[in-house]
N, C-alpha and C. Protein backbone atom coordinates (compact mmCIF):
# COMPACT_ATOMS: atom_id res chain seq x y z
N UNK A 1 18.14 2.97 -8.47
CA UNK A 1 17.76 4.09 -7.61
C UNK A 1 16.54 4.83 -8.17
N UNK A 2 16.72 5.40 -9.49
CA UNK A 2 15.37 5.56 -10.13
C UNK A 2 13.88 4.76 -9.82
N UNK A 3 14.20 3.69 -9.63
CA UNK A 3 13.15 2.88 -9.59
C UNK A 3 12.37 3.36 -8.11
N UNK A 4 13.62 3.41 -7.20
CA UNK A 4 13.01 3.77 -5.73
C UNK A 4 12.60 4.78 -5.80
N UNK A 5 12.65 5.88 -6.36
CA UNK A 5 12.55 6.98 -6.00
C UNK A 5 10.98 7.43 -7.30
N UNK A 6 10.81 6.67 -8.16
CA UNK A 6 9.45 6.50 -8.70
C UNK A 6 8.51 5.78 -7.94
N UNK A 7 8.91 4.31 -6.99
CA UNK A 7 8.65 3.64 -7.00
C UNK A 7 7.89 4.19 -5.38
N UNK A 8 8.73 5.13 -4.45
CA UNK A 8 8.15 6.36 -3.78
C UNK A 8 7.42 7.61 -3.85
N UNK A 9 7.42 8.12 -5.30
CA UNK A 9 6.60 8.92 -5.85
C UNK A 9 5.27 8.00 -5.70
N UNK A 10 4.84 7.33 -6.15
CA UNK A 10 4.10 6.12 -6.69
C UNK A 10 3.16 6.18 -5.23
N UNK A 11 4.06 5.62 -4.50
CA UNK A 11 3.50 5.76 -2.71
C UNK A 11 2.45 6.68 -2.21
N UNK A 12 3.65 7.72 -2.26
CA UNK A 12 3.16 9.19 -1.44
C UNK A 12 1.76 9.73 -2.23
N UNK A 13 1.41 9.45 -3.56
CA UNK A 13 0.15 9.43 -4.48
C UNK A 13 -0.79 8.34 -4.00
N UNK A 14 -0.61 6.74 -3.75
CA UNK A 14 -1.53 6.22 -3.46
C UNK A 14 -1.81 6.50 -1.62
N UNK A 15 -0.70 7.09 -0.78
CA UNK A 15 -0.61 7.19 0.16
C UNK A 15 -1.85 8.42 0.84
N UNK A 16 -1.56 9.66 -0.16
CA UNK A 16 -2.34 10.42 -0.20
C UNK A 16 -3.95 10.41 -0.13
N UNK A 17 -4.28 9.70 -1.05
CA UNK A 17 -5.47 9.10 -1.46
C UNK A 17 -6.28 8.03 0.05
N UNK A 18 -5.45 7.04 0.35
CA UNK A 18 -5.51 6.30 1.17
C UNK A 18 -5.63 6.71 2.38
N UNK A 19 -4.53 7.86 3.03
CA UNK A 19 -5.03 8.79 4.04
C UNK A 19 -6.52 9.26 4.13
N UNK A 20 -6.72 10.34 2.65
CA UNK A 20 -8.08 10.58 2.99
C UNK A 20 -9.02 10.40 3.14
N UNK A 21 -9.22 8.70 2.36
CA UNK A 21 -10.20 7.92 2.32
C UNK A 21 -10.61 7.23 3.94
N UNK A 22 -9.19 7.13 4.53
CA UNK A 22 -9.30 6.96 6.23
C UNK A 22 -9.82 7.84 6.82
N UNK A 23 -9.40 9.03 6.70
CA UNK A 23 -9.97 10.38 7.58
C UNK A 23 -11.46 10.36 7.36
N UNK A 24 -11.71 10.28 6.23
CA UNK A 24 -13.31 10.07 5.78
C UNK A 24 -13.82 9.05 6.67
N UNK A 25 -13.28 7.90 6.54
CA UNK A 25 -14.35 6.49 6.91
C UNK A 25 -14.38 6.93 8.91
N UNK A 26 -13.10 7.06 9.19
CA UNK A 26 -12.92 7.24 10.33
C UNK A 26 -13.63 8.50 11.15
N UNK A 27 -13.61 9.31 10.67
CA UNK A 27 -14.34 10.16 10.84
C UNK A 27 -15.49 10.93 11.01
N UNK A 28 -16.38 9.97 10.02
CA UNK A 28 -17.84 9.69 10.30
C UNK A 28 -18.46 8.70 11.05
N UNK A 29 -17.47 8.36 11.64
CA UNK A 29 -18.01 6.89 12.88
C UNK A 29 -17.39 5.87 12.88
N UNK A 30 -16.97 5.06 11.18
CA UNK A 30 -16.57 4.39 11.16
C UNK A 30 -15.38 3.22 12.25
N UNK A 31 -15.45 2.38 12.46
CA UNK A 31 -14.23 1.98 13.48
C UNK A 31 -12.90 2.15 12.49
N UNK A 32 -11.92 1.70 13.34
CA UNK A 32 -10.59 1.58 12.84
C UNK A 32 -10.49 0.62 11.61
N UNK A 33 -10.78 -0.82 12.17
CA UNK A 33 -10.48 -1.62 11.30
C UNK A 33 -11.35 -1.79 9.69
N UNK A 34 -12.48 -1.19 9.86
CA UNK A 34 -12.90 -1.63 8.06
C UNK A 34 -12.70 0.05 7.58
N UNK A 35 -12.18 0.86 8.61
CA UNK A 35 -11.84 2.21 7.85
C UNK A 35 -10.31 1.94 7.31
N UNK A 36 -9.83 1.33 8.09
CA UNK A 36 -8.43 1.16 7.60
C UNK A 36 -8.14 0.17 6.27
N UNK A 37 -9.42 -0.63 5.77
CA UNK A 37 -9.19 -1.49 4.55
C UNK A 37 -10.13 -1.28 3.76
N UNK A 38 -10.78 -0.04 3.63
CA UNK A 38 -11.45 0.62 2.78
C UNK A 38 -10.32 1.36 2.05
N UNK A 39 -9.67 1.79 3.19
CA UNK A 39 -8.70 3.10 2.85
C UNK A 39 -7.37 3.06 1.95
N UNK A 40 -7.36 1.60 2.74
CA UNK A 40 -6.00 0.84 1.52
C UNK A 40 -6.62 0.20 0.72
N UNK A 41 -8.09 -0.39 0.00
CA UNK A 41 -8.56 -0.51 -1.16
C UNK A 41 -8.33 0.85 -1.75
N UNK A 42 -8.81 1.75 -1.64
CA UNK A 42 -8.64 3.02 -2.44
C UNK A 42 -7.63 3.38 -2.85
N UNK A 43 -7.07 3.54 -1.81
CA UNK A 43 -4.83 3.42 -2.57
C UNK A 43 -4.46 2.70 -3.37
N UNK A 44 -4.79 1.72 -3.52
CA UNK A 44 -4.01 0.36 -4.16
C UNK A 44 -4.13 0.29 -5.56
N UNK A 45 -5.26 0.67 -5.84
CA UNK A 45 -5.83 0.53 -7.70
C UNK A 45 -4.96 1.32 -7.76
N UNK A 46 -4.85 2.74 -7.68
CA UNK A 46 -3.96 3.79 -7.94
C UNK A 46 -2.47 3.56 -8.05
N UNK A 47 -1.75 2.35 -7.11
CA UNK A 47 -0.96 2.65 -6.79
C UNK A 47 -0.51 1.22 -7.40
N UNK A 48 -1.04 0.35 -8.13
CA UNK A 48 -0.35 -0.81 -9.16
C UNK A 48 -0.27 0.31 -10.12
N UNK A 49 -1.38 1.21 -10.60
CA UNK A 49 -1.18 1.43 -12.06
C UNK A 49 -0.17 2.39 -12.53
N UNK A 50 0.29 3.07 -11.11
CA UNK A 50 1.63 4.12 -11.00
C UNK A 50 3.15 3.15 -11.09
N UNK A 51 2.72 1.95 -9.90
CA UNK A 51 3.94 1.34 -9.68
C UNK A 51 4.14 0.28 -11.42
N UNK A 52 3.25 -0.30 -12.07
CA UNK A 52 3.45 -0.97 -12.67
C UNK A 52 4.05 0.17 -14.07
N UNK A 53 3.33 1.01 -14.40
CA UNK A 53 3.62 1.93 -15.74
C UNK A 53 4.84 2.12 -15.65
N UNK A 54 4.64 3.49 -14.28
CA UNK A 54 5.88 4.51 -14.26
C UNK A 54 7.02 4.24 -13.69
N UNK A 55 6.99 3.69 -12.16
CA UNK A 55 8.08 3.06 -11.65
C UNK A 55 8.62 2.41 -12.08
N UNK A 56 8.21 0.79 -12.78
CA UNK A 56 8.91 -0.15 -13.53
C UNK A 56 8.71 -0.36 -14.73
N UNK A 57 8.05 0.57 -15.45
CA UNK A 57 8.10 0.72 -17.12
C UNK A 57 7.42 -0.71 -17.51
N UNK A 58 6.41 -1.20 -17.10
CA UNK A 58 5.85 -2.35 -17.59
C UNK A 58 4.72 -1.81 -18.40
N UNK A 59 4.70 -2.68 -19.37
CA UNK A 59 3.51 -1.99 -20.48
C UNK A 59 2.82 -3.40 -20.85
N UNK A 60 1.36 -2.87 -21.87
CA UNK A 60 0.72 -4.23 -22.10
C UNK A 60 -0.01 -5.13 -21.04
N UNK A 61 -0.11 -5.94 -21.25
CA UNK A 61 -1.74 -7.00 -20.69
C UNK A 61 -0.46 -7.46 -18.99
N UNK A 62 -0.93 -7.23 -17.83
CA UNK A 62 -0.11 -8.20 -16.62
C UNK A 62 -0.50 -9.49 -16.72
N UNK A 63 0.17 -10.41 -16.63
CA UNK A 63 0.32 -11.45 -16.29
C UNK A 63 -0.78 -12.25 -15.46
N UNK A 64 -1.60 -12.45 -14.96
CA UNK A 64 -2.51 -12.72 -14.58
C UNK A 64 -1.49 -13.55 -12.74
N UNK A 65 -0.76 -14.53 -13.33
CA UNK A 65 -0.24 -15.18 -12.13
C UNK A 65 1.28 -15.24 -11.67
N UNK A 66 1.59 -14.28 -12.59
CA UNK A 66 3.35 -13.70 -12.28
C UNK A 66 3.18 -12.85 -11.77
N UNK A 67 2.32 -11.69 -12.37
CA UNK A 67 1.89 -10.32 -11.67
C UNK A 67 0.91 -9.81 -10.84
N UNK A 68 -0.05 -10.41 -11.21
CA UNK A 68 -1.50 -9.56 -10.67
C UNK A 68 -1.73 -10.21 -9.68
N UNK A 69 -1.69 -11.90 -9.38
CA UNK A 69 -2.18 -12.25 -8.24
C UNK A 69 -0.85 -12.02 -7.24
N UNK A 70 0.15 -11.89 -7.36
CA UNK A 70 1.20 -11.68 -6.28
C UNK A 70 1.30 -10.78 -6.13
N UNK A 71 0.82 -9.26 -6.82
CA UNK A 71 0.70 -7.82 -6.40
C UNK A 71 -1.05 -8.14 -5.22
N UNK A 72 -2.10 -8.93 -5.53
CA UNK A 72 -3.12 -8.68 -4.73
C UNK A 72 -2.42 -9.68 -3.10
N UNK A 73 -2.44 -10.17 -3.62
CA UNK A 73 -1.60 -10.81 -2.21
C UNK A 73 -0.43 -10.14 -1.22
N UNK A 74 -0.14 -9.80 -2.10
CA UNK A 74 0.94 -8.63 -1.30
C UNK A 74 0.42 -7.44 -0.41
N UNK A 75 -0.35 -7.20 -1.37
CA UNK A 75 -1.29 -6.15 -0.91
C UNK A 75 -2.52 -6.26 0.24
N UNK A 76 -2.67 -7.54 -0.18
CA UNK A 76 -3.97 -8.30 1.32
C UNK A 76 -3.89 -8.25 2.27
N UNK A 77 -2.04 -8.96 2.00
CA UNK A 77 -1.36 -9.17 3.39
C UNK A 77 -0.57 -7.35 4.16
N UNK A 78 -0.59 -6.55 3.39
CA UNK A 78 -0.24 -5.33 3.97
C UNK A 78 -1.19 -4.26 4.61
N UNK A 79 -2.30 -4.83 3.53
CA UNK A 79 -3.86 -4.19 3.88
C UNK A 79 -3.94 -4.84 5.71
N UNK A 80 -4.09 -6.21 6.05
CA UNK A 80 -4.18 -6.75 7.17
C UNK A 80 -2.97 -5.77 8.00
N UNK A 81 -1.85 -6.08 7.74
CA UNK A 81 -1.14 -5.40 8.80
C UNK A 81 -1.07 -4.19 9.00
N UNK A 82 -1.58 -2.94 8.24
CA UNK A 82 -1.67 -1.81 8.56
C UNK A 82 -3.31 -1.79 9.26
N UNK A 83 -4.13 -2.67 8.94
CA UNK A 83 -5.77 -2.44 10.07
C UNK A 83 -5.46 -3.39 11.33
N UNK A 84 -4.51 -3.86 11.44
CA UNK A 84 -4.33 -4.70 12.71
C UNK A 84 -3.86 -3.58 13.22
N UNK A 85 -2.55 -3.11 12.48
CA UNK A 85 -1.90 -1.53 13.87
C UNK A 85 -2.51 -0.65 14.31
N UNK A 86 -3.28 -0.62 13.35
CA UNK A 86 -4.18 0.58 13.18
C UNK A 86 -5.41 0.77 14.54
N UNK A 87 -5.98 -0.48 14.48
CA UNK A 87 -6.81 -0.68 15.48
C UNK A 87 -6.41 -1.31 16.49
N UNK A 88 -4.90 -1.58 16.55
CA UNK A 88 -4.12 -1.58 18.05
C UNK A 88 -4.04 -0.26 18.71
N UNK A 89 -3.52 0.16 17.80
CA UNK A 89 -3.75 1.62 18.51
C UNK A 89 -4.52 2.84 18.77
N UNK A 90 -5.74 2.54 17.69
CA UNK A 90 -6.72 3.10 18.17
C UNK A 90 -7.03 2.69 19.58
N UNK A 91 -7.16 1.36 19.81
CA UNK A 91 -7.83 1.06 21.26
C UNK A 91 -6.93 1.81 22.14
N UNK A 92 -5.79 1.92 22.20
CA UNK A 92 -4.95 2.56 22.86
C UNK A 92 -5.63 4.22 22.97
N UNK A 93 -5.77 4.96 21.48
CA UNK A 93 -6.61 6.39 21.64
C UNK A 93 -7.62 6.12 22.28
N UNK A 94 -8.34 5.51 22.40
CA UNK A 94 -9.64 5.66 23.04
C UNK A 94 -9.80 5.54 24.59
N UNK A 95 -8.56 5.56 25.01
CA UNK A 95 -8.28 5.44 26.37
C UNK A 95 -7.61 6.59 26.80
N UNK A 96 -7.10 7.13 25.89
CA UNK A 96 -5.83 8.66 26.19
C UNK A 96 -7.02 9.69 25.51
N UNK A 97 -7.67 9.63 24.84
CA UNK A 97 -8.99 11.07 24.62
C UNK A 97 -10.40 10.53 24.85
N UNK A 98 -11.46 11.05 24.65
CA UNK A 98 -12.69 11.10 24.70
C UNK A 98 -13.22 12.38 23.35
N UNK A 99 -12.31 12.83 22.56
CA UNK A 99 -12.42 13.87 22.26
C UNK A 99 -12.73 13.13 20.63
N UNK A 100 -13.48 12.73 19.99
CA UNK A 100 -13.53 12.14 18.48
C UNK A 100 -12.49 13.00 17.79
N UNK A 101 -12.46 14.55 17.07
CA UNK A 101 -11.62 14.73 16.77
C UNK A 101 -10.12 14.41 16.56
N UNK A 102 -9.93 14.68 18.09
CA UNK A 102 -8.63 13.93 18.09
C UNK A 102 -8.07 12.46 18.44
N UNK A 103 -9.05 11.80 18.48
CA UNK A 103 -9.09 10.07 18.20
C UNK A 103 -8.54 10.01 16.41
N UNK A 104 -9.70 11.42 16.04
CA UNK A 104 -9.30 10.78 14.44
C UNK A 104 -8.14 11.55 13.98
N UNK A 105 -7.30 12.06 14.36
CA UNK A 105 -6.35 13.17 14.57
C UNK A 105 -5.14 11.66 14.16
N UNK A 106 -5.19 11.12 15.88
CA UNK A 106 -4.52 10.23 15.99
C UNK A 106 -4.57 8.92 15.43
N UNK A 107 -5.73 8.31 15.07
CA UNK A 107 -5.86 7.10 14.52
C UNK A 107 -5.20 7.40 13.14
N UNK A 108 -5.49 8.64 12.17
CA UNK A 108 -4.94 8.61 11.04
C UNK A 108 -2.92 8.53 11.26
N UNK A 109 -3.18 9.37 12.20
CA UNK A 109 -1.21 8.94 12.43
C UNK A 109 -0.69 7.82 12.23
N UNK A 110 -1.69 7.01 12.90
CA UNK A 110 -1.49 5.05 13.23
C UNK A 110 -1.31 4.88 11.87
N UNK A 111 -2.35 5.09 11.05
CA UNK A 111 -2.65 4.30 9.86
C UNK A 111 -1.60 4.91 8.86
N UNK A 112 -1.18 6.29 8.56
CA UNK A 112 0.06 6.58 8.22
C UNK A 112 1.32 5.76 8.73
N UNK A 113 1.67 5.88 9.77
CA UNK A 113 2.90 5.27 10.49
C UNK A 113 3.12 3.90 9.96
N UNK A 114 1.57 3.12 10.05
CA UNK A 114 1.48 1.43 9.51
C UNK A 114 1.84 0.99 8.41
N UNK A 115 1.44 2.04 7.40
CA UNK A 115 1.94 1.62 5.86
C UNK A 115 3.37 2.17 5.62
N UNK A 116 3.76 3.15 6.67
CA UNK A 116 5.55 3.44 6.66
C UNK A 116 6.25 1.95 6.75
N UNK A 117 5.61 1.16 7.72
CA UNK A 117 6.21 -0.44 8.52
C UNK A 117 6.34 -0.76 6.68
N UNK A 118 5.36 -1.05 5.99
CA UNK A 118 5.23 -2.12 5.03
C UNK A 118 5.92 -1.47 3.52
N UNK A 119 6.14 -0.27 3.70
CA UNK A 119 6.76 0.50 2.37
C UNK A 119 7.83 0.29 2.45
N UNK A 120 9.07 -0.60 2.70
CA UNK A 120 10.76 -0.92 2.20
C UNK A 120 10.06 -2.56 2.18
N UNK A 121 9.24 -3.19 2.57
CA UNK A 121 9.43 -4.83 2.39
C UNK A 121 8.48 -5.04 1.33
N UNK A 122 7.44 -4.37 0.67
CA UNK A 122 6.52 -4.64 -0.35
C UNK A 122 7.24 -3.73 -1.94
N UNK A 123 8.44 -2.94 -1.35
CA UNK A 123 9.51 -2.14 -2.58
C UNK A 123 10.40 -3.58 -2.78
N UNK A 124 10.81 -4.15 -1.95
CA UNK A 124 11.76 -4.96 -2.13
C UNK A 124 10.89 -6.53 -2.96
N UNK A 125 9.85 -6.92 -2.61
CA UNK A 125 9.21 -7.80 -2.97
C UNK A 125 8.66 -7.57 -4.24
N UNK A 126 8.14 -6.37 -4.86
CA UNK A 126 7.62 -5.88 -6.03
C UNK A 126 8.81 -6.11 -6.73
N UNK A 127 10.25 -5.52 -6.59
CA UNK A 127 11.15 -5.02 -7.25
C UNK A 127 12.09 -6.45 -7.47
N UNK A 128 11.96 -7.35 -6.64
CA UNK A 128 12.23 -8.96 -6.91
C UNK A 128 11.66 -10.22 -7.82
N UNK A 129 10.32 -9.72 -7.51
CA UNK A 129 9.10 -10.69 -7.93
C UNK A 129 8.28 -10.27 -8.58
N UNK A 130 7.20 -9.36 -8.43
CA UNK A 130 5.93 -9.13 -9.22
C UNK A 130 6.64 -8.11 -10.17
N UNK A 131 7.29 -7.17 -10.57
CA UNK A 131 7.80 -6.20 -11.47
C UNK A 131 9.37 -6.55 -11.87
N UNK A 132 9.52 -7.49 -11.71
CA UNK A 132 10.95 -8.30 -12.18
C UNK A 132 10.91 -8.16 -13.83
N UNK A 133 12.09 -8.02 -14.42
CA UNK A 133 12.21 -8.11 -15.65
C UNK A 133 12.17 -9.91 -16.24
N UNK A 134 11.32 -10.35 -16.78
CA UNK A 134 11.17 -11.92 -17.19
C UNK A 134 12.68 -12.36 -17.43
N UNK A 135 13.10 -13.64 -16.87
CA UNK A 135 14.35 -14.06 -17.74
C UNK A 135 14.06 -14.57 -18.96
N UNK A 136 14.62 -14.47 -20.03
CA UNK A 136 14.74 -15.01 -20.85
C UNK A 136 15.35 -16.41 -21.25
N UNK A 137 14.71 -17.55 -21.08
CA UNK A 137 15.16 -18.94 -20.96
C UNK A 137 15.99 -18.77 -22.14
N UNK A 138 16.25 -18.63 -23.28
CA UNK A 138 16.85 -19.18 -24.01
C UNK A 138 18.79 -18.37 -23.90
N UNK A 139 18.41 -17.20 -23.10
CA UNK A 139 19.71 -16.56 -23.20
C UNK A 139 20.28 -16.65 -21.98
N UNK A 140 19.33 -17.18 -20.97
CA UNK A 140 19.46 -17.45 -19.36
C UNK A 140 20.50 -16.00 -18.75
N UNK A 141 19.74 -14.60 -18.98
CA UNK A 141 19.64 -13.11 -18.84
C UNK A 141 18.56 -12.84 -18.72
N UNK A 142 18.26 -11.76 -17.67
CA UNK A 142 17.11 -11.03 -17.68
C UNK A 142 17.19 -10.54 -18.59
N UNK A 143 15.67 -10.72 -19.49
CA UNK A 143 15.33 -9.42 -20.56
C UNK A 143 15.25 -8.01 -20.32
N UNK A 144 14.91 -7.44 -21.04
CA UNK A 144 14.81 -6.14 -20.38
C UNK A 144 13.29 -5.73 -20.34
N UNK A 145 13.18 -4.56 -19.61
CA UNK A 145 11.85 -4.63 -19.45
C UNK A 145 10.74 -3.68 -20.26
């Protein structure tokens, strides 16, 4: 439970970040879709080095292909599905206002709401796979971490 509840701290920090970096891109013209994967590049550095430290107490050099490439992949693939919603439903705002403001009012909702979709299946996948405690072959037990 600890873990979730760091592992949500962790979030709402890269979440933060990631919002504003949207409001920004979006806001100055930008479209939906490369504002929305700018926005989750900016979150993400932030939000391995929270999830990997503090949430799951991992310390020392990551793994290069246990950890790091299945945290960027994870992340590619979440980056895609929050700028796909994102700019589903923008097209949708741009039909219900004319008003930019509140296009970007609403598009940031989208892009909030989108990474809500992917925050319990990328907790569960981190907390399985990429931040797993190593087994230990010789005692065939997870080590600890």
């Amino acid at each position: 439970m600890q873990v979730l509840l760091r592992y949500s701290a962790s979030s709402i920090v890269a979440t933060a970040i990631s919002q504003l970096a949207f409001l920004l891109c979006y806001g100055v013209g930008l479209p939906a879709m490369p504002s929305s994967i700018l926005a989750f590049a900016a979150g993400s550095v932030p939000n391995y080095l929270l999830n990997r430290r503090w949430a799951w107490g991992r310390k020392g050099r990551a793994h290069p292909t246990r950890e790091l490439l299945p945290y960027v992949l994870i992340t590619a693939a979440s980056a895609v599905v929050v700028a796909v919603l994102t700019t589903l439903a923008d097209a949708w705002i741009q039909d219900v206002t004319g008003a930019h403001s509140w296009q970007t009012l609403l598009a940031g909702t989208a892009y909030l709401a989108s990474n809500g979709v992917t925050f319990i299946l990328k907790f569960v996948v981190f907390d399985r796979y990429v931040f797993a405690a190593p087994v230990d072959p010789e005692a065939h037990t997870p080590a600890t971490r």
